[in-house]
C-alpha atoms as a PDB file:
ATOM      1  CA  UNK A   1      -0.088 -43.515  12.425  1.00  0.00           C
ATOM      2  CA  UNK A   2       2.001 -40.142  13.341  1.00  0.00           C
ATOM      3  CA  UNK A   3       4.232 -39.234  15.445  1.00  0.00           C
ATOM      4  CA  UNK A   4       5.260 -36.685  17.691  1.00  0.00           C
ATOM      5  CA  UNK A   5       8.564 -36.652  20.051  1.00  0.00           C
ATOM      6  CA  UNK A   6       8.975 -34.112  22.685  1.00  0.00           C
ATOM      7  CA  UNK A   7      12.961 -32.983  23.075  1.00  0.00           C
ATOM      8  CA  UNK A   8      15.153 -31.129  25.583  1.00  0.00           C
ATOM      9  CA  UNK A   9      18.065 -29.295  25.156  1.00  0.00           C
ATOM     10  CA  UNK A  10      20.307 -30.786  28.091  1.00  0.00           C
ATOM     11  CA  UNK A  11      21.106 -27.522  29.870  1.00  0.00           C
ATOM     12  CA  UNK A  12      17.118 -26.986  29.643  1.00  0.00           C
ATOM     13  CA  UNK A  13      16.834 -23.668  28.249  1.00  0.00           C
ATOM     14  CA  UNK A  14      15.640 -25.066  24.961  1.00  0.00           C
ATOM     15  CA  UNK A  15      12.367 -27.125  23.780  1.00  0.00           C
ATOM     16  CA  UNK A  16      11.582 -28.395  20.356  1.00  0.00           C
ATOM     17  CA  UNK A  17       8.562 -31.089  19.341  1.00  0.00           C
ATOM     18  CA  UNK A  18       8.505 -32.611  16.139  1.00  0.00           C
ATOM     19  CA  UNK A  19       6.584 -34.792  14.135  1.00  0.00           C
ATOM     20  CA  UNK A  20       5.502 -36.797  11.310  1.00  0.00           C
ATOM     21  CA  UNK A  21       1.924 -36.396  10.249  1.00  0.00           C
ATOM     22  CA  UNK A  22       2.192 -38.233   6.759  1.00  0.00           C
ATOM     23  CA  UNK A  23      -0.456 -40.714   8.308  1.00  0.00           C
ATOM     24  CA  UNK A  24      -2.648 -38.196   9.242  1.00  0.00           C
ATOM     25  CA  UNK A  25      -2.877 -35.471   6.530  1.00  0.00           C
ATOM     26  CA  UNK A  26      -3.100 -38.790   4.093  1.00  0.00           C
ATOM     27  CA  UNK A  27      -6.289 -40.006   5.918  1.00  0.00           C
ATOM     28  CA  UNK A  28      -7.629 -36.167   5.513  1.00  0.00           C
ATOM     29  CA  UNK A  29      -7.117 -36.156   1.817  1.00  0.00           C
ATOM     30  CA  UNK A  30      -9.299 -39.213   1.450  1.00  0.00           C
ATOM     31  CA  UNK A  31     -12.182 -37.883   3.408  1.00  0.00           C
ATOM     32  CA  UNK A  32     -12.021 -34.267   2.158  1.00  0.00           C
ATOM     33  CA  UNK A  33     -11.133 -34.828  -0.938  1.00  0.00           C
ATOM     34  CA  UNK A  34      -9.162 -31.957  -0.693  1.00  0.00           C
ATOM     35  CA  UNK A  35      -6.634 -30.631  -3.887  1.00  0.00           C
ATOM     36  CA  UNK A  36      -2.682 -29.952  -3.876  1.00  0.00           C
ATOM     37  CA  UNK A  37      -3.660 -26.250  -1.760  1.00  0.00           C
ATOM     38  CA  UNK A  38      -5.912 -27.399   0.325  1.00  0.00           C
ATOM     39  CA  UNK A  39      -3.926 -30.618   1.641  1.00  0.00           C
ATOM     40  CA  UNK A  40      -1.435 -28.560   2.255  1.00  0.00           C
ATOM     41  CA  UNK A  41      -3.499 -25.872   4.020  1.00  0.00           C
ATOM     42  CA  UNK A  42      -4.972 -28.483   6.121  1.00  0.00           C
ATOM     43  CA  UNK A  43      -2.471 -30.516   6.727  1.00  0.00           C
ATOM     44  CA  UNK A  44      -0.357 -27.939   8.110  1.00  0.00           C
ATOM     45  CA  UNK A  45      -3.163 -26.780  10.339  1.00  0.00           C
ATOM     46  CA  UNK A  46      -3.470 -30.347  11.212  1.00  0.00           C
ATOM     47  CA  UNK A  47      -0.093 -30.899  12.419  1.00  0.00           C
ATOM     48  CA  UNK A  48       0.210 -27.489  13.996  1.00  0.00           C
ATOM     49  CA  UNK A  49      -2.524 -28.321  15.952  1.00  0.00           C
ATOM     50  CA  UNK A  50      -1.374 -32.170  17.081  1.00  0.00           C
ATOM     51  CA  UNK A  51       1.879 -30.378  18.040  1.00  0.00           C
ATOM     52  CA  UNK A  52      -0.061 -28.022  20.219  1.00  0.00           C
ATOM     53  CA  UNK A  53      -2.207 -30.398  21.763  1.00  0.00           C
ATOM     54  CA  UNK A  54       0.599 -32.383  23.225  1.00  0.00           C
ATOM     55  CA  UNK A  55       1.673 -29.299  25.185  1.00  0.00           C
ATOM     56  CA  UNK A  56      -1.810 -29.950  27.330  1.00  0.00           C
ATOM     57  CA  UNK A  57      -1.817 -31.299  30.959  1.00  0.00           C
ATOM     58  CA  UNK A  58      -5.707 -32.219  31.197  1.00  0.00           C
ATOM     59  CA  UNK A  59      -6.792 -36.105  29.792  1.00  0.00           C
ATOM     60  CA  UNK A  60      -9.809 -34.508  28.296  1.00  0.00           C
ATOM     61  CA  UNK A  61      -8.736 -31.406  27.506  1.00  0.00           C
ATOM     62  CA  UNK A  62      -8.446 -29.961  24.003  1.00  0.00           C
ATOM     63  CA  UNK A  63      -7.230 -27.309  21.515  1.00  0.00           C
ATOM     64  CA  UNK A  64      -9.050 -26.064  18.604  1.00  0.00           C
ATOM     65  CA  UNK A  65      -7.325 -23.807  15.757  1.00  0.00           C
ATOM     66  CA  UNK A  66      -9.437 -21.946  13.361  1.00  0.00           C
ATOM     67  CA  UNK A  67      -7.890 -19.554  10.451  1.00  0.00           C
ATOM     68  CA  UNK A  68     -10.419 -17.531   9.034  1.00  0.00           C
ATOM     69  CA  UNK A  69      -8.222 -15.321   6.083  1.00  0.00           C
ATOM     70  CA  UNK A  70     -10.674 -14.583   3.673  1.00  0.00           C
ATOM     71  CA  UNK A  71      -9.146 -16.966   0.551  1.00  0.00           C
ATOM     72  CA  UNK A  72     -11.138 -19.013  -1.389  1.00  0.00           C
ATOM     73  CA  UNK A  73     -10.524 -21.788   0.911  1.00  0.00           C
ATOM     74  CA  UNK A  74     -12.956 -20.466   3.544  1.00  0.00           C
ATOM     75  CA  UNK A  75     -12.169 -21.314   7.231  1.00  0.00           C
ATOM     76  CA  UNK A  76      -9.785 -24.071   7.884  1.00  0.00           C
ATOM     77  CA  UNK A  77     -10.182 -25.565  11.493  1.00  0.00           C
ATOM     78  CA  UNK A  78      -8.185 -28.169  13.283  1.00  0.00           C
ATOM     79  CA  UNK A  79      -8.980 -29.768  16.914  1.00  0.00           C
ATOM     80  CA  UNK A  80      -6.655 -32.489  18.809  1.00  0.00           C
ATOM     81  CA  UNK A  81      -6.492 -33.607  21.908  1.00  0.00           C
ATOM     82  CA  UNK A  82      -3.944 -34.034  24.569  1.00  0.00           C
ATOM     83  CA  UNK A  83      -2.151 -37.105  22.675  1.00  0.00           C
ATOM     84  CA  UNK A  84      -2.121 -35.054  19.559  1.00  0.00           C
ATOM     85  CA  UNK A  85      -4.827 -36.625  17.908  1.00  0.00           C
ATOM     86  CA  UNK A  86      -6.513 -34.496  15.472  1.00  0.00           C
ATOM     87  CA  UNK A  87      -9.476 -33.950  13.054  1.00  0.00           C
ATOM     88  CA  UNK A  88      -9.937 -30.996  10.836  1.00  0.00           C
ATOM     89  CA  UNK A  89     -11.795 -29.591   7.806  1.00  0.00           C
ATOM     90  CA  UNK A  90     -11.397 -26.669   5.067  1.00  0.00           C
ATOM     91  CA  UNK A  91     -14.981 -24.908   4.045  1.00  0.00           C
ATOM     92  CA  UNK A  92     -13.876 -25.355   0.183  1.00  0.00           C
ATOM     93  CA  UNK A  93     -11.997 -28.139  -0.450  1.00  0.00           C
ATOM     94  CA  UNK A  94     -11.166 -27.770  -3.909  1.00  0.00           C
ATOM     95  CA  UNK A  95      -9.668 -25.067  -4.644  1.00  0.00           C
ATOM     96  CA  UNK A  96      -7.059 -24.315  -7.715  1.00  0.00           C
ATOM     97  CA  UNK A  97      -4.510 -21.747  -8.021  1.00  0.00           C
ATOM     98  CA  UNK A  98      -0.917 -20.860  -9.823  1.00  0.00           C
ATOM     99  CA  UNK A  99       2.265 -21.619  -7.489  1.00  0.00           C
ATOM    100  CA  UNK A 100       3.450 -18.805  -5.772  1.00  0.00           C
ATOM    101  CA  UNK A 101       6.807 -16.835  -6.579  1.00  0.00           C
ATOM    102  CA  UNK A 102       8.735 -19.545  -4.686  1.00  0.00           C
ATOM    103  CA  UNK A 103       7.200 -22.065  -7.213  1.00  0.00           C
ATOM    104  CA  UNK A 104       5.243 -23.681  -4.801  1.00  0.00           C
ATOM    105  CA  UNK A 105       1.834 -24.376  -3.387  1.00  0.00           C
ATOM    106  CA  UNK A 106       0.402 -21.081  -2.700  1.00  0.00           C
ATOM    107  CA  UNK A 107      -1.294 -21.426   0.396  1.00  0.00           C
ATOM    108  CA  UNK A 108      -1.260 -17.911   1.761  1.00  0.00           C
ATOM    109  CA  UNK A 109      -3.501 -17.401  -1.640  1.00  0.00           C
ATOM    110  CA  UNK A 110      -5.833 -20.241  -0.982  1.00  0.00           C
ATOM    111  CA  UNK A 111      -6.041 -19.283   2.424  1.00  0.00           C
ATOM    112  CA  UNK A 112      -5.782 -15.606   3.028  1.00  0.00           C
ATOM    113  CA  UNK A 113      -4.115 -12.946   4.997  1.00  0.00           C
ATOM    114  CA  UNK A 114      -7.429 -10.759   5.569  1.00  0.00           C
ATOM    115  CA  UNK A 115      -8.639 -12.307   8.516  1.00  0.00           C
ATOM    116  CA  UNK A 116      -7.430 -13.879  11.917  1.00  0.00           C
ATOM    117  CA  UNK A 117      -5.669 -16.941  13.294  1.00  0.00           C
ATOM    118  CA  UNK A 118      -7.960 -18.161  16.840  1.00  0.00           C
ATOM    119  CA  UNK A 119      -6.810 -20.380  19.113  1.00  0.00           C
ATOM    120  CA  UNK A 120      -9.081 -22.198  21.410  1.00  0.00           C
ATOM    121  CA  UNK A 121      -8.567 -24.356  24.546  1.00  0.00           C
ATOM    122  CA  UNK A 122     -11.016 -26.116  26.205  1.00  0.00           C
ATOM    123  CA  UNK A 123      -9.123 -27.071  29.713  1.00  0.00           C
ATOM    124  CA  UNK A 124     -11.840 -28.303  31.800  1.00  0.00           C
ATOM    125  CA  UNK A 125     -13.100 -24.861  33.184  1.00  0.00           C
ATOM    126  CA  UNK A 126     -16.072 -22.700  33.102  1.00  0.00           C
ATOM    127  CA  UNK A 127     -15.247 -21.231  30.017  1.00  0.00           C
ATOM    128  CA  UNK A 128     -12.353 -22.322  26.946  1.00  0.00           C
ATOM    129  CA  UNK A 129      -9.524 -19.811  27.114  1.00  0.00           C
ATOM    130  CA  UNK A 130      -9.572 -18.326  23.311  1.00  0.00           C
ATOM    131  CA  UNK A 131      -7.011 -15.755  21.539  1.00  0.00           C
ATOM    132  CA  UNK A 132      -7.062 -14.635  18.886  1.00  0.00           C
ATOM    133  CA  UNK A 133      -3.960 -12.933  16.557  1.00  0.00           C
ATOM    134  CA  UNK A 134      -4.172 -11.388  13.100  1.00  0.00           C
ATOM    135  CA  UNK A 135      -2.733 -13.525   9.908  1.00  0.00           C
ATOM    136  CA  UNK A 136       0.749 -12.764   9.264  1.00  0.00           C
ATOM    137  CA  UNK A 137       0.706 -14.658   5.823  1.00  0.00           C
ATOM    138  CA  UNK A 138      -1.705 -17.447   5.756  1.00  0.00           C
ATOM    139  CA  UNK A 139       1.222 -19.906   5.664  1.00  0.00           C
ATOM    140  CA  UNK A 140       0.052 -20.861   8.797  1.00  0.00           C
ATOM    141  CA  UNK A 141       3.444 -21.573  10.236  1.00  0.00           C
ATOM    142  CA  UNK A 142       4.496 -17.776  10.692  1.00  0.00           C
ATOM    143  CA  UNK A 143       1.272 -17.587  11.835  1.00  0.00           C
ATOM    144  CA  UNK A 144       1.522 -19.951  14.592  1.00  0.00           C
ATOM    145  CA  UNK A 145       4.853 -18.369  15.662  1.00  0.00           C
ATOM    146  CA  UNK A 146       3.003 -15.085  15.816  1.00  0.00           C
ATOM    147  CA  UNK A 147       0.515 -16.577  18.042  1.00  0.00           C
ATOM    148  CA  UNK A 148       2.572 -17.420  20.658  1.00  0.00           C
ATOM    149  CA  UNK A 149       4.437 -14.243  20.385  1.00  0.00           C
ATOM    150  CA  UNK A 150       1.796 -11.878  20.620  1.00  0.00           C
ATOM    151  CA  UNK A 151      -1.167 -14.263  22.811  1.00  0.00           C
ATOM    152  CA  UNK A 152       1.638 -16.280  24.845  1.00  0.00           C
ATOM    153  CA  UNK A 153       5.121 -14.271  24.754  1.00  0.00           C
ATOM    154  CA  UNK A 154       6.883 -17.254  24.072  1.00  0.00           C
ATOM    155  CA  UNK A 155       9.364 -16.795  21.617  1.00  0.00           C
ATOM    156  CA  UNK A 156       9.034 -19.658  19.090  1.00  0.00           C
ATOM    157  CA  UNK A 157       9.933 -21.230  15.584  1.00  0.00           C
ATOM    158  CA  UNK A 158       7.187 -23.113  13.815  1.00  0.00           C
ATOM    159  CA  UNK A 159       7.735 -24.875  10.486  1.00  0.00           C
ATOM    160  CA  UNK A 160       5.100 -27.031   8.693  1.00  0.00           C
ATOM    161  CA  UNK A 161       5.532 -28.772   5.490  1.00  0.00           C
ATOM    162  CA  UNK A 162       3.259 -31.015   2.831  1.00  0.00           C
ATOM    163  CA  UNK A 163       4.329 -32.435   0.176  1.00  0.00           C
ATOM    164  CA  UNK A 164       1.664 -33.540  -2.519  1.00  0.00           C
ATOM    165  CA  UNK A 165       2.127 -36.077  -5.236  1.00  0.00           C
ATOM    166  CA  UNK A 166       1.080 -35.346  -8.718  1.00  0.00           C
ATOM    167  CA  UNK A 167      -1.917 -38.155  -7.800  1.00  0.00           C
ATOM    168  CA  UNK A 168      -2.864 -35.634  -5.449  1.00  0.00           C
ATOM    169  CA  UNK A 169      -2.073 -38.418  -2.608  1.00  0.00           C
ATOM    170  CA  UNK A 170       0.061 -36.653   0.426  1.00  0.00           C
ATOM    171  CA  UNK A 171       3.605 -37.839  -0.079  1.00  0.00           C
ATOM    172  CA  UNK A 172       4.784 -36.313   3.125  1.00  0.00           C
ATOM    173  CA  UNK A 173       3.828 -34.048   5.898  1.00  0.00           C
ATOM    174  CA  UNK A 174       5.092 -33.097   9.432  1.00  0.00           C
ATOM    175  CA  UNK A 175       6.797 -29.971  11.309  1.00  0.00           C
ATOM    176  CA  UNK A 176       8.544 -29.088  14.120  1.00  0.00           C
ATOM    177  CA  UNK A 177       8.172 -25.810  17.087  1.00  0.00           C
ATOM    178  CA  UNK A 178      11.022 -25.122  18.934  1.00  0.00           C
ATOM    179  CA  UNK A 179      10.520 -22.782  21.910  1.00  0.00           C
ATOM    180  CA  UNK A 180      13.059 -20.629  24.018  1.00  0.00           C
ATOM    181  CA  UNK A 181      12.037 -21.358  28.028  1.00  0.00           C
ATOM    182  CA  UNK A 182      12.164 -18.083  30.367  1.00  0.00           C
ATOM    183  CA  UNK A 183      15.775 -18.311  31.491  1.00  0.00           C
ATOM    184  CA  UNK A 184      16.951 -18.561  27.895  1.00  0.00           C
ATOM    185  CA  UNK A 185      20.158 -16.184  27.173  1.00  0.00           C
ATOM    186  CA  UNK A 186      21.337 -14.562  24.499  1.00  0.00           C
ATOM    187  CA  UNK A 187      23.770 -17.096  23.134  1.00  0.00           C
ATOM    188  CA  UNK A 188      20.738 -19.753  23.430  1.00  0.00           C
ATOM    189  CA  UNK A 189      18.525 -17.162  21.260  1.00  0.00           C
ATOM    190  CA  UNK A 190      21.175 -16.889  18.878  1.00  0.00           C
ATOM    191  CA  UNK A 191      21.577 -20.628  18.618  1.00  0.00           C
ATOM    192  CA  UNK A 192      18.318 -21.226  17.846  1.00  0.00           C
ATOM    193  CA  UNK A 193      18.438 -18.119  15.350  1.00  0.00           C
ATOM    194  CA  UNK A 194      21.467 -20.259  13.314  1.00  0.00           C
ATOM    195  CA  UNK A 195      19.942 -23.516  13.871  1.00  0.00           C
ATOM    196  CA  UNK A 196      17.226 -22.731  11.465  1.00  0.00           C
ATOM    197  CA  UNK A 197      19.254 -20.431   9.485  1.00  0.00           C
ATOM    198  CA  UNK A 198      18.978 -21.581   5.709  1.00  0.00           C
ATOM    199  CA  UNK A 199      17.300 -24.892   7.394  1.00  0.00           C
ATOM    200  CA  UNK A 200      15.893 -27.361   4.330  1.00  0.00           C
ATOM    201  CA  UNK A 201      12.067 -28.024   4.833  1.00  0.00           C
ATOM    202  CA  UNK A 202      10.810 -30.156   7.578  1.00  0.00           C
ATOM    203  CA  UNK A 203       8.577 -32.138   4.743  1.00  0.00           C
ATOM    204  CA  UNK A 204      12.196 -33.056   2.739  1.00  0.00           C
ATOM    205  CA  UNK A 205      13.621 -34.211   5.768  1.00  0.00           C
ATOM    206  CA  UNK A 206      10.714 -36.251   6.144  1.00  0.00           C
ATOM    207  CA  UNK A 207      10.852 -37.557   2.584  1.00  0.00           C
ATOM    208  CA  UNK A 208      14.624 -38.379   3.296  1.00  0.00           C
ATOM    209  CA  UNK A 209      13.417 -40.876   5.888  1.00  0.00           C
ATOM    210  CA  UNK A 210      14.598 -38.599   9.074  1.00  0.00           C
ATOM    211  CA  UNK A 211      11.900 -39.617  12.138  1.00  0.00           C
ATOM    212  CA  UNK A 212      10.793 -37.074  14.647  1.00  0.00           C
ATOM    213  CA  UNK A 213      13.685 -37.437  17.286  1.00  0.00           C
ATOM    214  CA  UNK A 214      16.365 -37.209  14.323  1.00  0.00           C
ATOM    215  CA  UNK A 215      15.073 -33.972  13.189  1.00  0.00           C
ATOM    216  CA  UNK A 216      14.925 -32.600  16.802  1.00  0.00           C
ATOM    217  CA  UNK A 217      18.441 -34.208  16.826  1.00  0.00           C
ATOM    218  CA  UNK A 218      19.363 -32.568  13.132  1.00  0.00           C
ATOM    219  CA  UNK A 219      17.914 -29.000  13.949  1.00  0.00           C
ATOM    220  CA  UNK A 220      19.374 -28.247  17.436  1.00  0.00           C
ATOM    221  CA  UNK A 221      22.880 -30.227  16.273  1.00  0.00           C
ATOM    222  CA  UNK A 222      25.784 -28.502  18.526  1.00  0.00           C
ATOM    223  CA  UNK A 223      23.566 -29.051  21.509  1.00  0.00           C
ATOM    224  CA  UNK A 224      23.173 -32.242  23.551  1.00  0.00           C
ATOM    225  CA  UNK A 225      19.695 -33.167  23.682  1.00  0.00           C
ATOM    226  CA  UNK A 226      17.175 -35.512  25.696  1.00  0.00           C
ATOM    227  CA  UNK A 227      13.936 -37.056  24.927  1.00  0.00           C
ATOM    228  CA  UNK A 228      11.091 -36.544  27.056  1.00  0.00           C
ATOM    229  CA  UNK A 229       8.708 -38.272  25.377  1.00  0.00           C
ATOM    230  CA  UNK A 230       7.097 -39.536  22.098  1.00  0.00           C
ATOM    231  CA  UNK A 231       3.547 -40.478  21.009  1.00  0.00           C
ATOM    232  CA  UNK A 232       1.874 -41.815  18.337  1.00  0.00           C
ATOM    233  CA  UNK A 233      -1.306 -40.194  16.746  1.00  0.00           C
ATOM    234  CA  UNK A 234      -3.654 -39.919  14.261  1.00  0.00           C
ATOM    235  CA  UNK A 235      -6.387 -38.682  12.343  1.00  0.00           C
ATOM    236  CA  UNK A 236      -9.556 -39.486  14.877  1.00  0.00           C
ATOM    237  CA  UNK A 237     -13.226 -38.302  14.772  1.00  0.00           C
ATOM    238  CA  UNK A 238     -15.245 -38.566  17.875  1.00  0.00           C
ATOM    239  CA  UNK A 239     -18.700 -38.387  16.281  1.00  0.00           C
ATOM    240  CA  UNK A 240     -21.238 -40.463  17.157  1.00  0.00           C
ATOM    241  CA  UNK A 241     -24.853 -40.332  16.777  1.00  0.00           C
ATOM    242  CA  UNK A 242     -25.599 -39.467  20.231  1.00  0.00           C
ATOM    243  CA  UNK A 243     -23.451 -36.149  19.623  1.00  0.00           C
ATOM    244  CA  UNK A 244     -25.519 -35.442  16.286  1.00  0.00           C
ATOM    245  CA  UNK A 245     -28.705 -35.785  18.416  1.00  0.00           C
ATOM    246  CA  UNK A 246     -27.303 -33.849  20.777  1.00  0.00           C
ATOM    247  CA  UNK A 247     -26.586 -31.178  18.029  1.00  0.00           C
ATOM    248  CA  UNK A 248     -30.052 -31.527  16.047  1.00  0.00           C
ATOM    249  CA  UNK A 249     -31.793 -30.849  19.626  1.00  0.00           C
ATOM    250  CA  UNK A 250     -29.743 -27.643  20.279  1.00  0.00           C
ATOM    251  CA  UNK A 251     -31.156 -26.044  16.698  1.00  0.00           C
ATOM    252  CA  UNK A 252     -34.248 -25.791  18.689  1.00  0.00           C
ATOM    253  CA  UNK A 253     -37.767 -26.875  19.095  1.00  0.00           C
ATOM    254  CA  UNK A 254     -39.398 -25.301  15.653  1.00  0.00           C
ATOM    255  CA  UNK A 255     -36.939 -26.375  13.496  1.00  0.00           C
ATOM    256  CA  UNK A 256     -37.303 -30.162  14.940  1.00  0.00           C
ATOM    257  CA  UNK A 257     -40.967 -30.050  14.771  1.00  0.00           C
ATOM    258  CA  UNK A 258     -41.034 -28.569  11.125  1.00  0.00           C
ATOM    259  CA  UNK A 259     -38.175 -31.876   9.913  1.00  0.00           C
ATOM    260  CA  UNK A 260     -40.956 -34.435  11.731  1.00  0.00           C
ATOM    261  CA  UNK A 261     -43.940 -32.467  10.069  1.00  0.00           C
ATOM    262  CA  UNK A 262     -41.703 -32.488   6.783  1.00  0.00           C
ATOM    263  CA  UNK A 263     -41.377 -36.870   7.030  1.00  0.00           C
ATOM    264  CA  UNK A 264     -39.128 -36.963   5.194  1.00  0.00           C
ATOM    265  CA  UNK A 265     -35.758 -38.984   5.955  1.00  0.00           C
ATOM    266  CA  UNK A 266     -33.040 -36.309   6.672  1.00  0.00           C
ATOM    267  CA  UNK A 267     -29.157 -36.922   6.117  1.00  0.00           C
ATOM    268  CA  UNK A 268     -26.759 -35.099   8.454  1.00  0.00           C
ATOM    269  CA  UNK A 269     -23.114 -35.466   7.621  1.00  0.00           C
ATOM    270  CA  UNK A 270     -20.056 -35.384  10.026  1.00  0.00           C
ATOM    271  CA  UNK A 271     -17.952 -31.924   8.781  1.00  0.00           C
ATOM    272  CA  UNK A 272     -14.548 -33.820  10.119  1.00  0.00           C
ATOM    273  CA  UNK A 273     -14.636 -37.584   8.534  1.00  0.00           C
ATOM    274  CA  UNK A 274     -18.058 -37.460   6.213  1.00  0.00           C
ATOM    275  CA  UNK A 275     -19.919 -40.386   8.250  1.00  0.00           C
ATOM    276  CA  UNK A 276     -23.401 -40.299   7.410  1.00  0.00           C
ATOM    277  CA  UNK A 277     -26.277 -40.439  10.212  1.00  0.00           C
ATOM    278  CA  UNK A 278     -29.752 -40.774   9.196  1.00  0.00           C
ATOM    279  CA  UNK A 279     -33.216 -39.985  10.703  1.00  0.00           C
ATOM    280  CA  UNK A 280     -36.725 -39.948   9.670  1.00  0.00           C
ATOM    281  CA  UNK A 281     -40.031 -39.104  11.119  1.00  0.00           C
ATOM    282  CA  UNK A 282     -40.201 -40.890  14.218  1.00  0.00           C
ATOM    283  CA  UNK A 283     -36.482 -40.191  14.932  1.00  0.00           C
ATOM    284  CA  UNK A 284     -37.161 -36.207  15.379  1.00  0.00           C
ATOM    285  CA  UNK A 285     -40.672 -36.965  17.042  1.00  0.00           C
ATOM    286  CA  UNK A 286     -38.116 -38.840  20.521  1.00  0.00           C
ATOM    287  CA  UNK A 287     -35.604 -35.576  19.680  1.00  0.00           C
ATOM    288  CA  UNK A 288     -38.658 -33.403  20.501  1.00  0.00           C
ATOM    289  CA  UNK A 289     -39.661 -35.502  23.128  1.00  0.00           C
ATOM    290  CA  UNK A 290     -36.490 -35.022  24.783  1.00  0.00           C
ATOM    291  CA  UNK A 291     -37.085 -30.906  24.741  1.00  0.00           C
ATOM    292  CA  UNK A 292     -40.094 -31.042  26.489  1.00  0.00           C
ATOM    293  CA  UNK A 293     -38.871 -33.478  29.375  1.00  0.00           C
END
């Protein structure tokens, strides 16, 4: 189970969420099969994305975040909803590359910088609100700090981290946004300028045992600071097979009546935790049914 805590600094000109998503990128690994890059791609997209969602007002509403960068990863996608409860998936999951000058996973490589970070919300109105930024990196983290400087003016810090063991198991993941509100002066800008000056990475303060309100508490330190809340989440798919028939009926009338002429029994497979739905003959005969009422 993650974890996300929501913090304040106490003169108010300061906001910072952080969490652990060791749980969750863990439970993504398993399903996805993912290697070293790839967790690491995902699972920062993952826990950019249950940070984000917490930041919604709406029960049912939700945030999607898609990087398409042109690496041999293919798209990575994320969705959570307001708790912070996410599901994801990377196009290629196994993917294999050299560490990068830094002597670590190279995700920019697997990922891409040709391409575009989107951002979609789905508030409970006509249409989803979607922007849509160009890669800084592929890192994902600069990229989510560019997103809400170019798409949101909100000046912001994002750091994500993932730490892979050599059993390709995720040995630690979270990461942290810190956000300046609209009264914010200069001396609070360069506070949080220092505060993550030279700052060690949000996945080795994770591995040191540090929970979500001690690294709010460890990053803004020279401020006093208030919690306003704290959640726990978690990897969660909301596929059923009422949303796959819903799914098989939108391809269209043709391509149902060509799977019942075809009888054979057809597997469909859910993208974000690989549960299998089957139907056969007489399954797609009530789908097409359904059309022409």
């Amino acid at each position: 189970m993650g974890k996300v805590v929501r913090c304040i600094t106490k003169e108010g000109a300061v906001i910072m969420m952080a969490a652990d998503t060791t749980d969750i990128v863990a439970r993504a690994e398993r399903i996805h099969q993912t290697s070293a890059v790839t967790t690491a791609a995902l699972g920062r997209l993952l826990t950019a994305c249950s940070l984000m969602g917490q930041s919604l007002k709406g029960e049912n509403d939700s945030i999607t975040l898609q990087v398409k960068g042109g690496g041999p990863a293919g798209t990575v996608l994320a969705v959570s909803d307001s708790h912070g409860n996410v599901r994801g998936y990377v196009d290629h999951p196994v993917v294999e590359l050299p560490l990068n000058a830094k002597g670590k996973l190279d995700v920019g490589g697997a990922v891409g910088n040709a391409g575009n970070l989107y951002v979609m919300k789905d508030l409970g109105l006509k249409e989803p609100y979607i922007g849509q930024v160009p890669l800084v990196s592929g890192e994902i983290a600069e990229d989510i700090t560019s997103y809400y400087a170019v798409s949101e003016q909100i000046p912001t810090v994002c750091a994500l981290g993932v730490l892979v063991n050599p059993d390709l198991s995720c040995k630690a993941a979270g990461g942290f946004i810190i956000q300046l509100l609209p009264f914010a002066s200069e001396e609070d800008i360069t506070f949080v300028e220092n505060a993550v000056k030279d700052l060690e990475s949000v996945s080795s303060m994770i591995v040191k045992g540090m929970t979500p309100e001690e690294i709010c508490r460890h990053v803004l330190k020279g401020r006093e600071v208030d919690v306003l809340d704290e959640s726990a989440c978690e990897y969660r798919c909301n596929c059923s097979r009422e949303r796959i028939e819903r799914a098989l009926i939108s391809t269209g009338k043709k391509t149902l009546q060509e799977l019942a002429n075809d009888g054979r029994t057809e597997e469909v497979n859910c993208q974000f935790c690989d549960k299998k739905y089957y139907f056969d003959k007489k399954d797609f005969e009530v789908l097409l049914q359904k059309i022409e009422e």
